[in-house]
Protein backbone atom coordinates (compact mmCIF):
# COMPACT_ATOMS: atom_id res chain seq x y z
CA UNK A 1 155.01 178.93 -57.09
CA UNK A 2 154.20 175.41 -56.73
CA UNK A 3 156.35 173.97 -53.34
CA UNK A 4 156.54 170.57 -55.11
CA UNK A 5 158.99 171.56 -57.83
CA UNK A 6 161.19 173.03 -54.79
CA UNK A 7 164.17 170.85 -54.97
CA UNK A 8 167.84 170.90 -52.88
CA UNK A 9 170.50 170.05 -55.60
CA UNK A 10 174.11 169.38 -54.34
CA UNK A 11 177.89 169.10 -55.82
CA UNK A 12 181.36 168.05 -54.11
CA UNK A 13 184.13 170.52 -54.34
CA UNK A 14 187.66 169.79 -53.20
CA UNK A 15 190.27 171.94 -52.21
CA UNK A 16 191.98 173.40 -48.67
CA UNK A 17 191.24 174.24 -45.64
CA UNK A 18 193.22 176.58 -43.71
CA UNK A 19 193.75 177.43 -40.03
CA UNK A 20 195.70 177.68 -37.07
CA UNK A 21 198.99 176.98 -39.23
CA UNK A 22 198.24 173.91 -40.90
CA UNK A 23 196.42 172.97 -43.97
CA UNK A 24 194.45 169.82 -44.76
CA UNK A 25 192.90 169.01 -48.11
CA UNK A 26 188.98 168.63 -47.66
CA UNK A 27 185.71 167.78 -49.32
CA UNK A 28 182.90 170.33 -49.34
CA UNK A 29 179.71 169.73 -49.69
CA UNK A 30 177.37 172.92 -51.69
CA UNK A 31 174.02 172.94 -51.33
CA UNK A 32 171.51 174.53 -54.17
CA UNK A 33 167.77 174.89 -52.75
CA UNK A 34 165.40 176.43 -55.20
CA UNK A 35 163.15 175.69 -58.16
CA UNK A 36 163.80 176.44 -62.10
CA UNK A 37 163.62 179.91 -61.31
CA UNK A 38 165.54 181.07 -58.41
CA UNK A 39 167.57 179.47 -55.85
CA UNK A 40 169.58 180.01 -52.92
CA UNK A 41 173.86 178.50 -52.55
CA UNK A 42 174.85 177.41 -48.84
CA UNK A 43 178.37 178.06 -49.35
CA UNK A 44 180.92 178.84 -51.54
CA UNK A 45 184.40 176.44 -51.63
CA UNK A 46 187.01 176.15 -53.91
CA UNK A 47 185.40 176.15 -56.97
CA UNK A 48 182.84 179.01 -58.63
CA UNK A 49 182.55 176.90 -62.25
CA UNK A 50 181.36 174.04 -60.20
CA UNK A 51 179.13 175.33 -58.17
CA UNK A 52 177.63 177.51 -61.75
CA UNK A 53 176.86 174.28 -62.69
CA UNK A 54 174.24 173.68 -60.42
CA UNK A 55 172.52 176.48 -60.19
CA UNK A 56 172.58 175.95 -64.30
CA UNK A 57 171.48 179.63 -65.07
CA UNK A 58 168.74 180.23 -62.57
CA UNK A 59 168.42 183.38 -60.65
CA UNK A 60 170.60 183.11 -57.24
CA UNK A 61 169.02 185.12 -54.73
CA UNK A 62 171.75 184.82 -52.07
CA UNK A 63 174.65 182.75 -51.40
CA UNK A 64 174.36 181.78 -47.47
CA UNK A 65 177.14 180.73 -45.43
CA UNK A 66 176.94 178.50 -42.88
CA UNK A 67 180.15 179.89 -41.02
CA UNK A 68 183.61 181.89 -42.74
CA UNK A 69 186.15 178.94 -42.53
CA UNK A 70 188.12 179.29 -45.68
CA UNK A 71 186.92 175.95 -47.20
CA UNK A 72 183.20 177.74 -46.73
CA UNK A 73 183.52 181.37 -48.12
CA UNK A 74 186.87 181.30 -50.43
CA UNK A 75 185.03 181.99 -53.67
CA UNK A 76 181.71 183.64 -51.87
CA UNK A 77 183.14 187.29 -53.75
CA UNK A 78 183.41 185.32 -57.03
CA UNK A 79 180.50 183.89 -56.87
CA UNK A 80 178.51 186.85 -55.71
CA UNK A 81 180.34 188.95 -58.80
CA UNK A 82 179.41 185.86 -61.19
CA UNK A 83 175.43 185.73 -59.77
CA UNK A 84 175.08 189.49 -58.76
CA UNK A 85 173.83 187.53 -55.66
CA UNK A 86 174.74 188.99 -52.03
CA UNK A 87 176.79 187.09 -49.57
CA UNK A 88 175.01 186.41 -46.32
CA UNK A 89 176.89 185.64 -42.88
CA UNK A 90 175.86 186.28 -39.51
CA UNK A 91 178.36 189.19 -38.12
CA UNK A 92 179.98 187.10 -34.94
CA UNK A 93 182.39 185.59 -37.96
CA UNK A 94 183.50 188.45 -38.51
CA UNK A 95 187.03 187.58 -37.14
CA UNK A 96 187.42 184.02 -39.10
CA UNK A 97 186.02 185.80 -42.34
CA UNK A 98 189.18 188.33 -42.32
CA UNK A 99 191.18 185.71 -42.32
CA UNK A 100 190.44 184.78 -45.67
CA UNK A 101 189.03 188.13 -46.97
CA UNK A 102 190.86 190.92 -45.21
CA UNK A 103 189.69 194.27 -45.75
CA UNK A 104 186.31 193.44 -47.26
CA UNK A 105 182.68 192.38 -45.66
CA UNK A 106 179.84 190.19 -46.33
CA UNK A 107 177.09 191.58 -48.20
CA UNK A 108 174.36 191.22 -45.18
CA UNK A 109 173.77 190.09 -42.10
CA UNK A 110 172.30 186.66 -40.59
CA UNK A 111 170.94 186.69 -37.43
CA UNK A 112 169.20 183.94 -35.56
CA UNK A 113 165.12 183.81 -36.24
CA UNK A 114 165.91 185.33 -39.63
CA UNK A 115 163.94 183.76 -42.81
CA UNK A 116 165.29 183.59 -46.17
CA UNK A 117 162.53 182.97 -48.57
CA UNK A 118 163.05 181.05 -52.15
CA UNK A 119 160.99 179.27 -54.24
CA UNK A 120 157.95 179.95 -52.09
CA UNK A 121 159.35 178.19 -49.09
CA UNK A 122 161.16 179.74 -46.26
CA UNK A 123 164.42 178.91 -45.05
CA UNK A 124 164.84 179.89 -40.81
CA UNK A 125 168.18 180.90 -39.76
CA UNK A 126 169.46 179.30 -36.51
CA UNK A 127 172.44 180.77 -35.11
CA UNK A 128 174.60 177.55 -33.60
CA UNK A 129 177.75 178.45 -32.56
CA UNK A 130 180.72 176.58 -31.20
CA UNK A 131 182.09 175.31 -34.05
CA UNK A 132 183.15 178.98 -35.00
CA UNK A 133 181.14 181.97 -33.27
CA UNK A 134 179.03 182.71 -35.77
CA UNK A 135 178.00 179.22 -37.16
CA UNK A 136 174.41 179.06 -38.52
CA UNK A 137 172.33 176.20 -39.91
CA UNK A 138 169.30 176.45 -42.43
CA UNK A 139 166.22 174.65 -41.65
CA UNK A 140 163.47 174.39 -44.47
CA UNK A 141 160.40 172.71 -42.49
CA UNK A 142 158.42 172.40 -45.89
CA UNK A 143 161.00 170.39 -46.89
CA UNK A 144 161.90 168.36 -44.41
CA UNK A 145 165.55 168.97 -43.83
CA UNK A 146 167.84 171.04 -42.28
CA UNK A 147 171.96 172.76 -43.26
CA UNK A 148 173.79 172.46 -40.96
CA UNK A 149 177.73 173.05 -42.18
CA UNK A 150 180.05 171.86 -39.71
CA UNK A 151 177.78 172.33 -36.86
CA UNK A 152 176.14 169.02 -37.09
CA UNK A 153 177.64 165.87 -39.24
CA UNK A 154 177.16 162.05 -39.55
CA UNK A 155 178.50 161.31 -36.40
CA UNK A 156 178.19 163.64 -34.51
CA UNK A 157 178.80 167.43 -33.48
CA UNK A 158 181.61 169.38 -35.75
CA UNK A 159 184.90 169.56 -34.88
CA UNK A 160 186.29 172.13 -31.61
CA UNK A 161 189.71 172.71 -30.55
CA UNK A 162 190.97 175.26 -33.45
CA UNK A 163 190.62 178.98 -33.11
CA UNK A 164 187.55 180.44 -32.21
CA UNK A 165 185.44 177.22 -31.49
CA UNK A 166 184.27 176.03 -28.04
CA UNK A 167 183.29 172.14 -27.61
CA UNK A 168 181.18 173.02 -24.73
CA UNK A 169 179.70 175.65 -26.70
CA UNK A 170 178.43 173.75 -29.96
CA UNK A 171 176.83 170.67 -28.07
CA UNK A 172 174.79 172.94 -26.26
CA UNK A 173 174.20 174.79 -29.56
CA UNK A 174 173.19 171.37 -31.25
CA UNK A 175 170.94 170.39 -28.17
CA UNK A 176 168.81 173.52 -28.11
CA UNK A 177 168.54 174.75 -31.81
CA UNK A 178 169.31 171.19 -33.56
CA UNK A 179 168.09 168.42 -31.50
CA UNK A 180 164.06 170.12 -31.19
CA UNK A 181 163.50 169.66 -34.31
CA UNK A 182 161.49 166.90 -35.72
CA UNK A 183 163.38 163.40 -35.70
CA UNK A 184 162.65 162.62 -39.50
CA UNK A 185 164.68 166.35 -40.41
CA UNK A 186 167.06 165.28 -42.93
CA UNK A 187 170.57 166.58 -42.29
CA UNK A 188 172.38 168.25 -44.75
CA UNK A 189 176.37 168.24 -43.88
CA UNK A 190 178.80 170.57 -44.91
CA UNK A 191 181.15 167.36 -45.46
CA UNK A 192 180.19 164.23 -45.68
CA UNK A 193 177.04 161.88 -46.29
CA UNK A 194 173.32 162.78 -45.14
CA UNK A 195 171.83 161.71 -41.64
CA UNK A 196 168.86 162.51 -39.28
CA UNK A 197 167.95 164.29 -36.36
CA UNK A 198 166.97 161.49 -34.65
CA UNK A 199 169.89 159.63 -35.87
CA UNK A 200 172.09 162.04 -34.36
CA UNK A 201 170.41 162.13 -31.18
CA UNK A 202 172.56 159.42 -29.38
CA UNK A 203 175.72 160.79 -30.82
CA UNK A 204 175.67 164.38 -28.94
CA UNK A 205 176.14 164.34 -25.26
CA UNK A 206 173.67 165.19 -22.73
């Protein structure tokens, strides 16, 4: 497969997320990495028709989650019984993916060093906790950019100070697994617009 027809595709979907006792109404961003064969979905919010749309009949080899927040996983089962695709999640989320799918489990496990490969490229799994335990962000070297969820946004590191996150925790996360790579690495958000590594440099604390 030719690397240069390797494209990342992306939708907004809207809907809740839930924790802690309260509920806020969010954006999500979903990700779509692949050529017009196969691809890969980082996460699966709110909406399965949507996110169908995008992948736009192609082969869905897995559906990788950055971390099991609600507004991250709520349609992962749908969309893995719609694709026939397995859900991916790296096992220390265990406890925040119960919350929104008791008495079922993930399809696989993630686990940091791990490569998922698509479209001929090769997609390295970095295990970043602190915003929940088992946070993970995607980085595709051959292309230049790297998923992080809520780990890493415009702005800054994701948010702390619900349920199973740890402030301390995710900076140091972002600093040793983020921060090394190259400063032109696109970012990818989970919410929100695009920024860089070495944009983002100044805006995590030493």
């Amino acid at each position: 497969m030719s690397r240069d027809r390797v494209r990342v595709e992306h939708t907004v979907t809207s809907g809740t997320f839930s924790l802690d006792g309260e509920t806020h109404q969010v954006d999500n961003n979903v990700w779509v990495i692949g050529d017009d064969q196969e691809c890969v979905v980082v996460d699966a919010p709110h909406d399965v028709d949507r996110i169908l749309e995008v992948v736009a009949g192609r082969r869905v080899k897995a559906i990788l989650c950055t971390h099991a927040h609600d507004d991250h996983v709520r349609v992962a089962p749908q969309l893995a019984a719609r694709t026939q695709a397995p859900v991916l999640l790296h096992p220390d989320d265990r406890p925040v993916w119960e919350l929104t799918h008791p008495g079922s489990k993930w399809d696989a496990d993630l686990g940091d060093g791990d490569v998922v490969e698509v479209a001929g490229i090769e997609l390295r799994v970095l295990h970043t906790p602190g915003h929940a335990p088992g946070a993970v962000c995607f980085y595709a070297a051959e292309l230049g950019a790297v998923f992080t969820g809520d780990t890493l946004f415009n702005g800054g590191p994701g948010a702390t100070g619900r349920s199973f996150s740890d402030y301390d925790v995710i900076v140091r996360s972002i600093r040793e697994k983020l921060l090394r790579l190259p400063g032109e690495t696109v970012v990818h958000t989970g919410h929100g617009p695009d920024t860089t590594i070495e944009v983002e440099r100044d805006n995590v604390p030493a």
